[in-house]
ModelCIF file with pLDDT and N, C-alpha, C, O atoms, coordinates in Angstrom:
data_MODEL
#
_entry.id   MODEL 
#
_entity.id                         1 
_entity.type                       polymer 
_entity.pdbx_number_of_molecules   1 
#
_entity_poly.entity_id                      1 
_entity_poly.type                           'polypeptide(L)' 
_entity_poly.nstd_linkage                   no 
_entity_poly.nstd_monomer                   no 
_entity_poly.pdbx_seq_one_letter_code       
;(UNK)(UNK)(UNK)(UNK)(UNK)(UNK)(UNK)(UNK)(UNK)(UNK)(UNK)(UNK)(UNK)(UNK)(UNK)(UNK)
(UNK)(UNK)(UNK)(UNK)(UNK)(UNK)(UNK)(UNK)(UNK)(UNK)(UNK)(UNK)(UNK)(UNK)(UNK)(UNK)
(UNK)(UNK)(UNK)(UNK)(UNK)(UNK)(UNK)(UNK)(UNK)(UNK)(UNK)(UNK)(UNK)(UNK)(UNK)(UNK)
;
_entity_poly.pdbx_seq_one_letter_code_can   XXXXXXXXXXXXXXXXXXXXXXXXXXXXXXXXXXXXXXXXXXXXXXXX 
_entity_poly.pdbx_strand_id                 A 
#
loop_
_entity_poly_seq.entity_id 
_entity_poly_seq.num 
_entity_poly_seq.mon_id 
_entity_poly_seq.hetero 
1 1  UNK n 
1 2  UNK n 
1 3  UNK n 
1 4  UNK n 
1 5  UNK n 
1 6  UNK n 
1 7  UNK n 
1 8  UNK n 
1 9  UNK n 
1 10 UNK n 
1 11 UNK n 
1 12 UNK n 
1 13 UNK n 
1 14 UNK n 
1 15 UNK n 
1 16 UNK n 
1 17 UNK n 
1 18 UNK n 
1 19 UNK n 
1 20 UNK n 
1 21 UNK n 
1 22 UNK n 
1 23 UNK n 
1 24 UNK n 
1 25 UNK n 
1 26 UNK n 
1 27 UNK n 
1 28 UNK n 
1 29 UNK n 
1 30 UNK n 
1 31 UNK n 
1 32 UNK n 
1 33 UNK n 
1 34 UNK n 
1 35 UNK n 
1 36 UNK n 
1 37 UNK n 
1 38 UNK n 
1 39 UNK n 
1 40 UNK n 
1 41 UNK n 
1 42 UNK n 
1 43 UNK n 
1 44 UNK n 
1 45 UNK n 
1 46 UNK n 
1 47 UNK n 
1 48 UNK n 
#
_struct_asym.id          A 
_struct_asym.entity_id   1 
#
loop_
_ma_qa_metric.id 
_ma_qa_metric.mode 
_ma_qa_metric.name 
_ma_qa_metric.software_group_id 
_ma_qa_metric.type 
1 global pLDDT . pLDDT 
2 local  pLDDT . pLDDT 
#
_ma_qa_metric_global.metric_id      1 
_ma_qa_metric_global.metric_value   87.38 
_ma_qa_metric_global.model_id       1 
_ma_qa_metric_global.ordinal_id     1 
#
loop_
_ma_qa_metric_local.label_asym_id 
_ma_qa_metric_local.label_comp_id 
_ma_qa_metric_local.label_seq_id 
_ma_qa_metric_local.metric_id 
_ma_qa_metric_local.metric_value 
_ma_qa_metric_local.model_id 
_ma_qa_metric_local.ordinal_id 
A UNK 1  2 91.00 1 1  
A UNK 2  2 92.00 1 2  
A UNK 3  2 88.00 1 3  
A UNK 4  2 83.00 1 4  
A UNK 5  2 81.00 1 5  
A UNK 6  2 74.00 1 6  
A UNK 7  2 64.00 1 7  
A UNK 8  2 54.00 1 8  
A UNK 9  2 53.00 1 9  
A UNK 10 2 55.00 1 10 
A UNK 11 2 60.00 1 11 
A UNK 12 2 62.00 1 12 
A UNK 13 2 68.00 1 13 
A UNK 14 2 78.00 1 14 
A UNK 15 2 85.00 1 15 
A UNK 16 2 88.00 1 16 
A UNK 17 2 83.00 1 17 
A UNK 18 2 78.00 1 18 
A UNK 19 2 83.00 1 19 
A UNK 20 2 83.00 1 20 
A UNK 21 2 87.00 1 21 
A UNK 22 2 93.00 1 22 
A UNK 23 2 94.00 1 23 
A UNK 24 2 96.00 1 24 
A UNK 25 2 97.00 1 25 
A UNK 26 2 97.00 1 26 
A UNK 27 2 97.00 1 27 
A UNK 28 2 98.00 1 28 
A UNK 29 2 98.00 1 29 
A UNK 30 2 98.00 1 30 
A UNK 31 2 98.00 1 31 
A UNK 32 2 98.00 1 32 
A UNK 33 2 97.00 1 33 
A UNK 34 2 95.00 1 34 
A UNK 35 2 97.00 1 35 
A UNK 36 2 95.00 1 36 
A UNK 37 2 96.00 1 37 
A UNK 38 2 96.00 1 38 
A UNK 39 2 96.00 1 39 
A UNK 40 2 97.00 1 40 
A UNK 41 2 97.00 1 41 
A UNK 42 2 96.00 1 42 
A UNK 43 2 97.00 1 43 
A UNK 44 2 97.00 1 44 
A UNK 45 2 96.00 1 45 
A UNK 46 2 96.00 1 46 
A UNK 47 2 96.00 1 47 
A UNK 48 2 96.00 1 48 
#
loop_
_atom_site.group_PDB 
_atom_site.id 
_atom_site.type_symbol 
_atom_site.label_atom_id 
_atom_site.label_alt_id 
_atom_site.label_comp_id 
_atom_site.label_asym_id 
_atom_site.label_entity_id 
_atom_site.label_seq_id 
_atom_site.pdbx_PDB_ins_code 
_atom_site.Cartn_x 
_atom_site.Cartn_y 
_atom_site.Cartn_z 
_atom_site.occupancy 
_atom_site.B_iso_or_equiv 
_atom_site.pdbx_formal_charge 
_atom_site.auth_seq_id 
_atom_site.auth_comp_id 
_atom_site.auth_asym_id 
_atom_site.auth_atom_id 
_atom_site.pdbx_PDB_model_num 
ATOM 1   N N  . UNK A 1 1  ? -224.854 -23.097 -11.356 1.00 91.00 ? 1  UNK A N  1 
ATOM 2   C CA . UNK A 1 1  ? -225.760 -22.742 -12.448 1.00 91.00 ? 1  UNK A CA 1 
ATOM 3   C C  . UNK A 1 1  ? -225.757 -21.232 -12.678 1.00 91.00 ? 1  UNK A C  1 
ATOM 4   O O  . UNK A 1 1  ? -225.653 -20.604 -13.732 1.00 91.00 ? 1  UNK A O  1 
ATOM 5   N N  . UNK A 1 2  ? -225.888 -20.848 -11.527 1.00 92.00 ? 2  UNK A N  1 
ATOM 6   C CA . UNK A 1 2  ? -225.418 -19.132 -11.856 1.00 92.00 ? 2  UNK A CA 1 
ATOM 7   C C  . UNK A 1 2  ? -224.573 -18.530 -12.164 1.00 92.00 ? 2  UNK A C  1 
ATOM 8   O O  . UNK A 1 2  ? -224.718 -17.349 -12.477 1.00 92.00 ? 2  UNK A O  1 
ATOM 9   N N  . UNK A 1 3  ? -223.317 -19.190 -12.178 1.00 88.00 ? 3  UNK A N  1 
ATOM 10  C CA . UNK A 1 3  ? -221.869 -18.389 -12.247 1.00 88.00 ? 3  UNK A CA 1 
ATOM 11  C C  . UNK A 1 3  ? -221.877 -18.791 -13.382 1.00 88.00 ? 3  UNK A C  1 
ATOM 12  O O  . UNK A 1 3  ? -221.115 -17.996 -13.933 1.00 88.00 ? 3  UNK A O  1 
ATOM 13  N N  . UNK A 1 4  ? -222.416 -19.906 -14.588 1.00 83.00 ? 4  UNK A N  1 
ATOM 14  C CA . UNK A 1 4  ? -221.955 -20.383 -15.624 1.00 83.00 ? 4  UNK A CA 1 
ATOM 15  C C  . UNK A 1 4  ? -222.995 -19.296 -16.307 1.00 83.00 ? 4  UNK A C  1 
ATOM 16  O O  . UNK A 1 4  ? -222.542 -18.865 -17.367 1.00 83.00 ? 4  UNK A O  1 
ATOM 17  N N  . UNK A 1 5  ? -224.212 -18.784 -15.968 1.00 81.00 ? 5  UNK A N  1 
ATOM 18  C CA . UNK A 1 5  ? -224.652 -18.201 -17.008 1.00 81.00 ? 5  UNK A CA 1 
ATOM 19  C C  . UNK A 1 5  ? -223.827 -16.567 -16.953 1.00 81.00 ? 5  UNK A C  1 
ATOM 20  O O  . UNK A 1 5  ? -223.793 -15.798 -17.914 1.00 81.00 ? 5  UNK A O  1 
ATOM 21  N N  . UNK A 1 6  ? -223.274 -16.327 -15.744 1.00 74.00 ? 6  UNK A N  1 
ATOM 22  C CA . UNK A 1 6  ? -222.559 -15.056 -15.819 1.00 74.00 ? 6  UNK A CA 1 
ATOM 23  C C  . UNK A 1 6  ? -221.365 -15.290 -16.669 1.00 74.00 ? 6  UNK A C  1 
ATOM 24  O O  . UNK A 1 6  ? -221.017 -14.456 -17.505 1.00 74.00 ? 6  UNK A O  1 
ATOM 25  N N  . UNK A 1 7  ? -220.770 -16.332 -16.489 1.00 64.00 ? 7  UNK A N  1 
ATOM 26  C CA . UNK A 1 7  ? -219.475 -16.344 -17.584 1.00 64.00 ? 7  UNK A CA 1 
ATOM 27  C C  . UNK A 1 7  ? -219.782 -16.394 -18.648 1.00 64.00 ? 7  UNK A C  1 
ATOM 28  O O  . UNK A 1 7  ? -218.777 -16.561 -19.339 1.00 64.00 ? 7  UNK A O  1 
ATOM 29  N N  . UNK A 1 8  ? -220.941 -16.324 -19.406 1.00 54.00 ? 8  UNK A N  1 
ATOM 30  C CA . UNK A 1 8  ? -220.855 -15.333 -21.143 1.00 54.00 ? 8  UNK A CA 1 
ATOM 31  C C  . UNK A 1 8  ? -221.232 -13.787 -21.206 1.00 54.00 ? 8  UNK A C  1 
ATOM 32  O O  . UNK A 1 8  ? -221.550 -13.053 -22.142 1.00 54.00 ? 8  UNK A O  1 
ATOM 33  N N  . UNK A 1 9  ? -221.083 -13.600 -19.945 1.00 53.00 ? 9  UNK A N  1 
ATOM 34  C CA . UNK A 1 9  ? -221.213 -11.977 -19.510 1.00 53.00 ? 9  UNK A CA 1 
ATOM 35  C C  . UNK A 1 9  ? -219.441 -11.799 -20.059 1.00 53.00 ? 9  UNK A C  1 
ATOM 36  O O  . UNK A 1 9  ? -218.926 -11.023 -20.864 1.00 53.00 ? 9  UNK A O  1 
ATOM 37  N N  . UNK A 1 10 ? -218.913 -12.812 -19.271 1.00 55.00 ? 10 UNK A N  1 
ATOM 38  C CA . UNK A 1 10 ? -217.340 -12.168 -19.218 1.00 55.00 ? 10 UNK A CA 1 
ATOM 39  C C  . UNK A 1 10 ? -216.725 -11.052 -17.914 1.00 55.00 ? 10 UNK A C  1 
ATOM 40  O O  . UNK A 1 10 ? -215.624 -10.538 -17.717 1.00 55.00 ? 10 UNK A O  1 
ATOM 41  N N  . UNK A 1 11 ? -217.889 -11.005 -17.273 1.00 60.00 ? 11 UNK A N  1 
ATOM 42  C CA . UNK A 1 11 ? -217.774 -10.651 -15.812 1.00 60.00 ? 11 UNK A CA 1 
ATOM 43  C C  . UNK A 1 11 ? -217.076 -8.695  -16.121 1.00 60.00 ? 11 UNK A C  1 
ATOM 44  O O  . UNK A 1 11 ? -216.584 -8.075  -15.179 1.00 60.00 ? 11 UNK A O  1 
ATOM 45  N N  . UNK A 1 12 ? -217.184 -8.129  -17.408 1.00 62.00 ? 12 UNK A N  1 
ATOM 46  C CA . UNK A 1 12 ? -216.881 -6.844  -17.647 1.00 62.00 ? 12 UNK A CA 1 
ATOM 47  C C  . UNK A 1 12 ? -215.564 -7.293  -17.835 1.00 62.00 ? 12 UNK A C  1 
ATOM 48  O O  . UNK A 1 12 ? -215.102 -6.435  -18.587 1.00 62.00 ? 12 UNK A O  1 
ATOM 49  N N  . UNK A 1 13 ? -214.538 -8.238  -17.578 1.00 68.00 ? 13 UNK A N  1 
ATOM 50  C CA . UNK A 1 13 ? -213.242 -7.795  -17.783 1.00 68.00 ? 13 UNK A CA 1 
ATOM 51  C C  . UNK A 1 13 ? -213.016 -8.994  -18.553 1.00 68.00 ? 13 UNK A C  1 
ATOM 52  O O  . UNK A 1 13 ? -213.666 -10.040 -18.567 1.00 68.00 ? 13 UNK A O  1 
ATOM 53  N N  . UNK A 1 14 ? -211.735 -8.582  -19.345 1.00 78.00 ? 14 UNK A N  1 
ATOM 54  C CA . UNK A 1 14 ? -211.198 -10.129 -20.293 1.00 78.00 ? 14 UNK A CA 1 
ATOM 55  C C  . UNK A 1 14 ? -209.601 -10.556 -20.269 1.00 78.00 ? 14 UNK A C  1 
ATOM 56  O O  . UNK A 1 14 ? -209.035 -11.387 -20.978 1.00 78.00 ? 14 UNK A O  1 
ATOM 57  N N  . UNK A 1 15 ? -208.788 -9.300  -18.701 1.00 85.00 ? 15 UNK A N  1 
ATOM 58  C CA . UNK A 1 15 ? -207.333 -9.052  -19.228 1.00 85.00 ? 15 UNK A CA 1 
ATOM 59  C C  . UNK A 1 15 ? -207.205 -8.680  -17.891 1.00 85.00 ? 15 UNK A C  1 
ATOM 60  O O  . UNK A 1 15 ? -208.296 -8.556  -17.334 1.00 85.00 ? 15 UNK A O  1 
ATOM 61  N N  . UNK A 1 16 ? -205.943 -8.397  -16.988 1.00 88.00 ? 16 UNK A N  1 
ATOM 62  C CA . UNK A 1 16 ? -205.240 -7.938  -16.016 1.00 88.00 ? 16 UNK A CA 1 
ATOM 63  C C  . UNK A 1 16 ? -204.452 -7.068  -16.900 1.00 88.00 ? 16 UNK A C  1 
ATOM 64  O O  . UNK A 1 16 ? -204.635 -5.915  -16.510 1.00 88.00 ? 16 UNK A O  1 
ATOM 65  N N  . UNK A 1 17 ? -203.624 -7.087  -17.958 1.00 83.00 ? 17 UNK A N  1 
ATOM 66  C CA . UNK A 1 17 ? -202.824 -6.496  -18.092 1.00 83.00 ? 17 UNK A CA 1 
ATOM 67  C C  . UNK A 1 17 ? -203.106 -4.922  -18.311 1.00 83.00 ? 17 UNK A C  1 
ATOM 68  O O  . UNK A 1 17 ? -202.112 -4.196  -18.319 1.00 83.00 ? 17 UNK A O  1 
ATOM 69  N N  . UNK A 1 18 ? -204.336 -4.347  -18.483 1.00 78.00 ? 18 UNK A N  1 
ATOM 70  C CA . UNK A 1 18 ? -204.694 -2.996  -18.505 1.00 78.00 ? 18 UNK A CA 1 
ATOM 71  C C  . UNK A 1 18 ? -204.146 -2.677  -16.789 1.00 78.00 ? 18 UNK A C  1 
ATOM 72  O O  . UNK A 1 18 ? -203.777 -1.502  -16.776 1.00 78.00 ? 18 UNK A O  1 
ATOM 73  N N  . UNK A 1 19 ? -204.049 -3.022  -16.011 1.00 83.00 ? 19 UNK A N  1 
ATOM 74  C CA . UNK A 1 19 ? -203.632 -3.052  -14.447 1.00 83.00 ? 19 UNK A CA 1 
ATOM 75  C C  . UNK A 1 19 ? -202.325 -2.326  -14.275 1.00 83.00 ? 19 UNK A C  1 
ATOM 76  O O  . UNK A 1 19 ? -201.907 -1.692  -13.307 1.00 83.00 ? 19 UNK A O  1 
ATOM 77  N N  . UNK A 1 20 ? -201.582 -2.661  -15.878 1.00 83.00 ? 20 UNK A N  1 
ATOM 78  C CA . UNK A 1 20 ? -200.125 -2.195  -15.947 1.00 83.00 ? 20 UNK A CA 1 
ATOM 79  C C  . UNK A 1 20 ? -199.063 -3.739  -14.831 1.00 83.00 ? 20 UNK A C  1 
ATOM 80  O O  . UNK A 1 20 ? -199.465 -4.826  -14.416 1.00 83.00 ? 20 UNK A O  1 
ATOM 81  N N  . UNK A 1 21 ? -198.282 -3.350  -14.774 1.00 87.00 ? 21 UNK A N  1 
ATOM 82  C CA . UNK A 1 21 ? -196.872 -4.115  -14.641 1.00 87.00 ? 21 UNK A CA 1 
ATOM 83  C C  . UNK A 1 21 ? -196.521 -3.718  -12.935 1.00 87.00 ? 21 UNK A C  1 
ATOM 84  O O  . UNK A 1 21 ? -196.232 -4.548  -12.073 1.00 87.00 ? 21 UNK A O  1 
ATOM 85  N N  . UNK A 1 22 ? -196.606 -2.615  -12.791 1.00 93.00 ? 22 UNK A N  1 
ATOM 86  C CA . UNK A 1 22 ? -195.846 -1.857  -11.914 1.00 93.00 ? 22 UNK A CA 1 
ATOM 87  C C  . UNK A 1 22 ? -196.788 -2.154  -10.386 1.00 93.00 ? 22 UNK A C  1 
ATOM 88  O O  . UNK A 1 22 ? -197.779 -1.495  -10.073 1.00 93.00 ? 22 UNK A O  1 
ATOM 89  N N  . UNK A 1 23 ? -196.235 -3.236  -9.612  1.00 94.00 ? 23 UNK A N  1 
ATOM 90  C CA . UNK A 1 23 ? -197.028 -3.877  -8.361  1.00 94.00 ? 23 UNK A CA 1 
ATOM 91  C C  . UNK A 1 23 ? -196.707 -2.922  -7.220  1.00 94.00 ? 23 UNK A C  1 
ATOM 92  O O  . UNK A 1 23 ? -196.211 -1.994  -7.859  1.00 94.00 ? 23 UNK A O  1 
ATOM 93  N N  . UNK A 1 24 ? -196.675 -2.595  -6.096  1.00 96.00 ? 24 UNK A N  1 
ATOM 94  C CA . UNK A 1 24 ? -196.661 -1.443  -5.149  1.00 96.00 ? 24 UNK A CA 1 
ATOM 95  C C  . UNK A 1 24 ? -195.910 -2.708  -4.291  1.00 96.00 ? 24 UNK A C  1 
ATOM 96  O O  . UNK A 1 24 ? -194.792 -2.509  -3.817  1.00 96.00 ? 24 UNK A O  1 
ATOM 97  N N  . UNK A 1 25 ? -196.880 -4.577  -4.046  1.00 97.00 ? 25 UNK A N  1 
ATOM 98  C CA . UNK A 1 25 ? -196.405 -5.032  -3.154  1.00 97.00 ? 25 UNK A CA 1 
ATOM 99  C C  . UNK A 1 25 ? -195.829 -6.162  -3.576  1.00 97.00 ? 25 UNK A C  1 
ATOM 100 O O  . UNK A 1 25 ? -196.287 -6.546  -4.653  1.00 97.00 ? 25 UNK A O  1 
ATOM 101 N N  . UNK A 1 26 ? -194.732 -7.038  -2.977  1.00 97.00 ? 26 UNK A N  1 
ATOM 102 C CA . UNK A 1 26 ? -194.537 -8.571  -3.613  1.00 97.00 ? 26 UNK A CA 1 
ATOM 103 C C  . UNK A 1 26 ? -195.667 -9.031  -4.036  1.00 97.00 ? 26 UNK A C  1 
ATOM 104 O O  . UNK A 1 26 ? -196.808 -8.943  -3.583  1.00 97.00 ? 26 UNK A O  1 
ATOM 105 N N  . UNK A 1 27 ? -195.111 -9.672  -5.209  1.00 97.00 ? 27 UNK A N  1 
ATOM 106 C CA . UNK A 1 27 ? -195.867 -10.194 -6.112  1.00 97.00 ? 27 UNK A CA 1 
ATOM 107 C C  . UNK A 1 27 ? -195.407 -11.696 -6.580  1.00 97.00 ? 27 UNK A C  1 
ATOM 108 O O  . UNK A 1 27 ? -194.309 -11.887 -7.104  1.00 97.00 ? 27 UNK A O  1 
ATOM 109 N N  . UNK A 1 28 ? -196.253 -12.631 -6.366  1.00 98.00 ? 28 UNK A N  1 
ATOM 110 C CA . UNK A 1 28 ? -195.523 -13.840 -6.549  1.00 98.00 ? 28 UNK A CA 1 
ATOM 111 C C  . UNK A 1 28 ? -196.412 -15.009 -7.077  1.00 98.00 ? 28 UNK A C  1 
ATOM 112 O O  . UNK A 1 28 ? -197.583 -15.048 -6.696  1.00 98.00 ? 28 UNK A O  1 
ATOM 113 N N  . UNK A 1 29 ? -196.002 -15.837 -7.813  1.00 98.00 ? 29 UNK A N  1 
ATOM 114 C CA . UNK A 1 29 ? -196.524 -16.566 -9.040  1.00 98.00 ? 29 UNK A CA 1 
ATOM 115 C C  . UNK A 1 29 ? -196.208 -18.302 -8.809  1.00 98.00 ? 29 UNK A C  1 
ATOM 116 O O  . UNK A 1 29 ? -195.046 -18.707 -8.776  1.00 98.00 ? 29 UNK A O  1 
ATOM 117 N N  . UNK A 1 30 ? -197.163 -19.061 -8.687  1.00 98.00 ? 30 UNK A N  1 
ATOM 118 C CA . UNK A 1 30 ? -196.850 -20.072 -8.481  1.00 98.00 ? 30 UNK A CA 1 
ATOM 119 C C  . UNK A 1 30 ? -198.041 -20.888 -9.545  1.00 98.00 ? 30 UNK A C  1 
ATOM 120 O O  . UNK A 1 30 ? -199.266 -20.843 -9.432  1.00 98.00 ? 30 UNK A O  1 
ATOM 121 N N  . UNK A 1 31 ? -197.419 -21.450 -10.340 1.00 98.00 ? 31 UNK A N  1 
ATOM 122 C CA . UNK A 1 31 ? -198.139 -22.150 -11.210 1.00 98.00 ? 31 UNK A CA 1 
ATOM 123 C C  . UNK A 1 31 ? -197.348 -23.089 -12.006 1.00 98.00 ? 31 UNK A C  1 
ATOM 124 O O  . UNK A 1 31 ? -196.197 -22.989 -12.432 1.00 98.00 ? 31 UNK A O  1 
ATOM 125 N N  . UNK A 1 32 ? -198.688 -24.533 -12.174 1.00 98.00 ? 32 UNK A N  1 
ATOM 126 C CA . UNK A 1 32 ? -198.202 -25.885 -12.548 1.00 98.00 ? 32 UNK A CA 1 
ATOM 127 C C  . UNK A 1 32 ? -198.073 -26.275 -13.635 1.00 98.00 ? 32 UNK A C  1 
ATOM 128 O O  . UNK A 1 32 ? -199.045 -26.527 -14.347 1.00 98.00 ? 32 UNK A O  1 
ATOM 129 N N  . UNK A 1 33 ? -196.594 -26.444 -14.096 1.00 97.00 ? 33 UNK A N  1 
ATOM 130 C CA . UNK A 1 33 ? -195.854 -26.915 -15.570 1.00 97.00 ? 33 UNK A CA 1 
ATOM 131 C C  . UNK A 1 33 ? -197.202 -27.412 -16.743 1.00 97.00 ? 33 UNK A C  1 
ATOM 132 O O  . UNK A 1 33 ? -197.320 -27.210 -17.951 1.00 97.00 ? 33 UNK A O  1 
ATOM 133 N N  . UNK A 1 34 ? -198.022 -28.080 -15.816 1.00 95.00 ? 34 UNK A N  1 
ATOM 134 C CA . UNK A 1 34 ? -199.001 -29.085 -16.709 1.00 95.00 ? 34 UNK A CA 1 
ATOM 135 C C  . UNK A 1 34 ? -200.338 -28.536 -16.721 1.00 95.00 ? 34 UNK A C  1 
ATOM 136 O O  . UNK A 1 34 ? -201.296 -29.120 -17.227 1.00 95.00 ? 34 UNK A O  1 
ATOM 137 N N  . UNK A 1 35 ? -200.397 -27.300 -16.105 1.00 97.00 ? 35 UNK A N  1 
ATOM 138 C CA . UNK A 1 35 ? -201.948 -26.363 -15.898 1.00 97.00 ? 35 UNK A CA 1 
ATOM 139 C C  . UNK A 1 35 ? -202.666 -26.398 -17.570 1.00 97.00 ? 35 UNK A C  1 
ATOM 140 O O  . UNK A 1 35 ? -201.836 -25.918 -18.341 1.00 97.00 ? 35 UNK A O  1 
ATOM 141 N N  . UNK A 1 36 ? -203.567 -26.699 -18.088 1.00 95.00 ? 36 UNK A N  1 
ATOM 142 C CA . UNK A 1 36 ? -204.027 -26.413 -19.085 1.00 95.00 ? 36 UNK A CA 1 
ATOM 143 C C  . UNK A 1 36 ? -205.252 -25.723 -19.230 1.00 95.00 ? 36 UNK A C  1 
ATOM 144 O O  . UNK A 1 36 ? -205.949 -25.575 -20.233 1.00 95.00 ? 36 UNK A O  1 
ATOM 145 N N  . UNK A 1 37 ? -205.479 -25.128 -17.498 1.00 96.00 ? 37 UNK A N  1 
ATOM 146 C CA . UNK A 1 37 ? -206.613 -24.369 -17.816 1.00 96.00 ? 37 UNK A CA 1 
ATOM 147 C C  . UNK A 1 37 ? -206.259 -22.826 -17.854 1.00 96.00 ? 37 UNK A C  1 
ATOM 148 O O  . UNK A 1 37 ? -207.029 -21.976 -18.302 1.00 96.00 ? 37 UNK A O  1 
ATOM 149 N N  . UNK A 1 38 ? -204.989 -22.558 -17.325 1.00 96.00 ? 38 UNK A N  1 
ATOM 150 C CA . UNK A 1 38 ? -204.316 -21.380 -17.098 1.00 96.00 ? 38 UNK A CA 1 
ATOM 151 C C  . UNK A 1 38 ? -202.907 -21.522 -17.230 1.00 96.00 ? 38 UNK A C  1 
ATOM 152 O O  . UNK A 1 38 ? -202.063 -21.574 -16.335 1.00 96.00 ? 38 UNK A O  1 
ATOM 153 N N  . UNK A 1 39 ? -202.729 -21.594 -18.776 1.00 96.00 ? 39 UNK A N  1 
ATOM 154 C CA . UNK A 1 39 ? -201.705 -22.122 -19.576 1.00 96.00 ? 39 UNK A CA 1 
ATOM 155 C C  . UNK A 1 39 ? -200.434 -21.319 -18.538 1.00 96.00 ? 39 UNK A C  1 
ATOM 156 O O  . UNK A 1 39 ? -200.432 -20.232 -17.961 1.00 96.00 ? 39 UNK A O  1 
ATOM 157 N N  . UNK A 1 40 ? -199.237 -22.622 -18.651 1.00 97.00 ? 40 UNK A N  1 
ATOM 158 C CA . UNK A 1 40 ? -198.235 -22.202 -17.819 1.00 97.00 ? 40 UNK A CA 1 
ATOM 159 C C  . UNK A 1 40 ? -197.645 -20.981 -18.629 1.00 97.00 ? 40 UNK A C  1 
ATOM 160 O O  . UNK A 1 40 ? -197.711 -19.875 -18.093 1.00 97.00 ? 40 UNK A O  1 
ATOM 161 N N  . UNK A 1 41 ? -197.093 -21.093 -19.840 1.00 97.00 ? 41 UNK A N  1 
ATOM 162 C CA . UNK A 1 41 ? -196.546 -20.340 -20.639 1.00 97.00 ? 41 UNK A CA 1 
ATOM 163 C C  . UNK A 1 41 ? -196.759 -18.964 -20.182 1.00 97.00 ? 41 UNK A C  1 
ATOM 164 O O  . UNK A 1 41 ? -195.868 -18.272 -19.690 1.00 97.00 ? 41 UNK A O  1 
ATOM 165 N N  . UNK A 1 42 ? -198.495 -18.428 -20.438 1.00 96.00 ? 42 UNK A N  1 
ATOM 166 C CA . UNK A 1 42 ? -198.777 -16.784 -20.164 1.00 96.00 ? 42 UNK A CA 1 
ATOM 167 C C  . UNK A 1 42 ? -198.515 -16.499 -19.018 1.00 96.00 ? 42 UNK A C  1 
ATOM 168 O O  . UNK A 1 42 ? -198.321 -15.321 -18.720 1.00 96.00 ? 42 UNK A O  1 
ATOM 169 N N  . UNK A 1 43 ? -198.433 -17.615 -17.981 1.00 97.00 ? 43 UNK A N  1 
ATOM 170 C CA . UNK A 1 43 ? -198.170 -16.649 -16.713 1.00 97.00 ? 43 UNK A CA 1 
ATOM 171 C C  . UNK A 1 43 ? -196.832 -16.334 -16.411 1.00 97.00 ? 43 UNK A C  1 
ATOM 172 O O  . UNK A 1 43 ? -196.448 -15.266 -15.936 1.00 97.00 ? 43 UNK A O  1 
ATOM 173 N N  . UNK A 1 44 ? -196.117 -17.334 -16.714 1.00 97.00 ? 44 UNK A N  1 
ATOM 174 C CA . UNK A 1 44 ? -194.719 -17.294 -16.811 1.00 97.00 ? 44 UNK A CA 1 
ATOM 175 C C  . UNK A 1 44 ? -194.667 -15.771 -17.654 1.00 97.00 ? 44 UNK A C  1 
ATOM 176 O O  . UNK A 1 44 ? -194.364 -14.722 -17.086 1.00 97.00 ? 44 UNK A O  1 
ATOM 177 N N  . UNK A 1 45 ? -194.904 -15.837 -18.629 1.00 96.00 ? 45 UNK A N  1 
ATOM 178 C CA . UNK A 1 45 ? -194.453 -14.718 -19.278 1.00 96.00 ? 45 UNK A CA 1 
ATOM 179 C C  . UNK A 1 45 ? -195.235 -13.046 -18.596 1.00 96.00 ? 45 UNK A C  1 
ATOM 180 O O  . UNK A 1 45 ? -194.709 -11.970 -18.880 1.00 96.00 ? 45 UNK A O  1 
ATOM 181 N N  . UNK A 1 46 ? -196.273 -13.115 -17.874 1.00 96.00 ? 46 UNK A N  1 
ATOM 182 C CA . UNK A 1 46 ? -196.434 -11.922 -17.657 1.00 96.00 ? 46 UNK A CA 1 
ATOM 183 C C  . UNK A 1 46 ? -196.167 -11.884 -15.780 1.00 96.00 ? 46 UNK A C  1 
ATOM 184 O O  . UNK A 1 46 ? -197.007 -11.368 -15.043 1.00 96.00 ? 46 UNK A O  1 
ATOM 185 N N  . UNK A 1 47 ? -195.308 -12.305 -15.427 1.00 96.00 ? 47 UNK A N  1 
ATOM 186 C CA . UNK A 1 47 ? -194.718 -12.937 -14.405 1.00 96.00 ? 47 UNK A CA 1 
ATOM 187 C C  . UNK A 1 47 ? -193.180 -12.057 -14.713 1.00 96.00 ? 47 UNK A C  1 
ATOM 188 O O  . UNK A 1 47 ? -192.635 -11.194 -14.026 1.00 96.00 ? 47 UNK A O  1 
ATOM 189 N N  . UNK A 1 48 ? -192.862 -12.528 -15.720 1.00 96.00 ? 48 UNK A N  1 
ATOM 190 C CA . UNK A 1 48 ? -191.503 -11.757 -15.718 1.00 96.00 ? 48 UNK A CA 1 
ATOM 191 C C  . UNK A 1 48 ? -191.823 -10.237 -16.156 1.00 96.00 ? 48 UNK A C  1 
ATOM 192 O O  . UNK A 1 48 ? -190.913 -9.412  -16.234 1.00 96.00 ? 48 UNK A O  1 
#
């Protein structure tokens, strides 16, 4: 009940990619063809 009223806060952030690209350590991505809550597509793509 609490975490749902914080998620129309948006928790201050809406993006990783302000983080930039450039990882210091392995970085590795494992996600499921059929995910529809964390569409496969975007991660794939900010993955590469």
């Amino acid at each position: 009940a609490l975490s749902s009223q914080a998620k129309g806060m948006n928790f201050g952030v809406r993006s990783v990619l302000p983080l930039g690209f450039a990882c210091k350590i392995p970085h590795y991505i494992i996600q499921g063809v059929d995910d529809i809550s964390t569409p496969y597509r975007l991660a794939e793509e900010y993955s590469k």
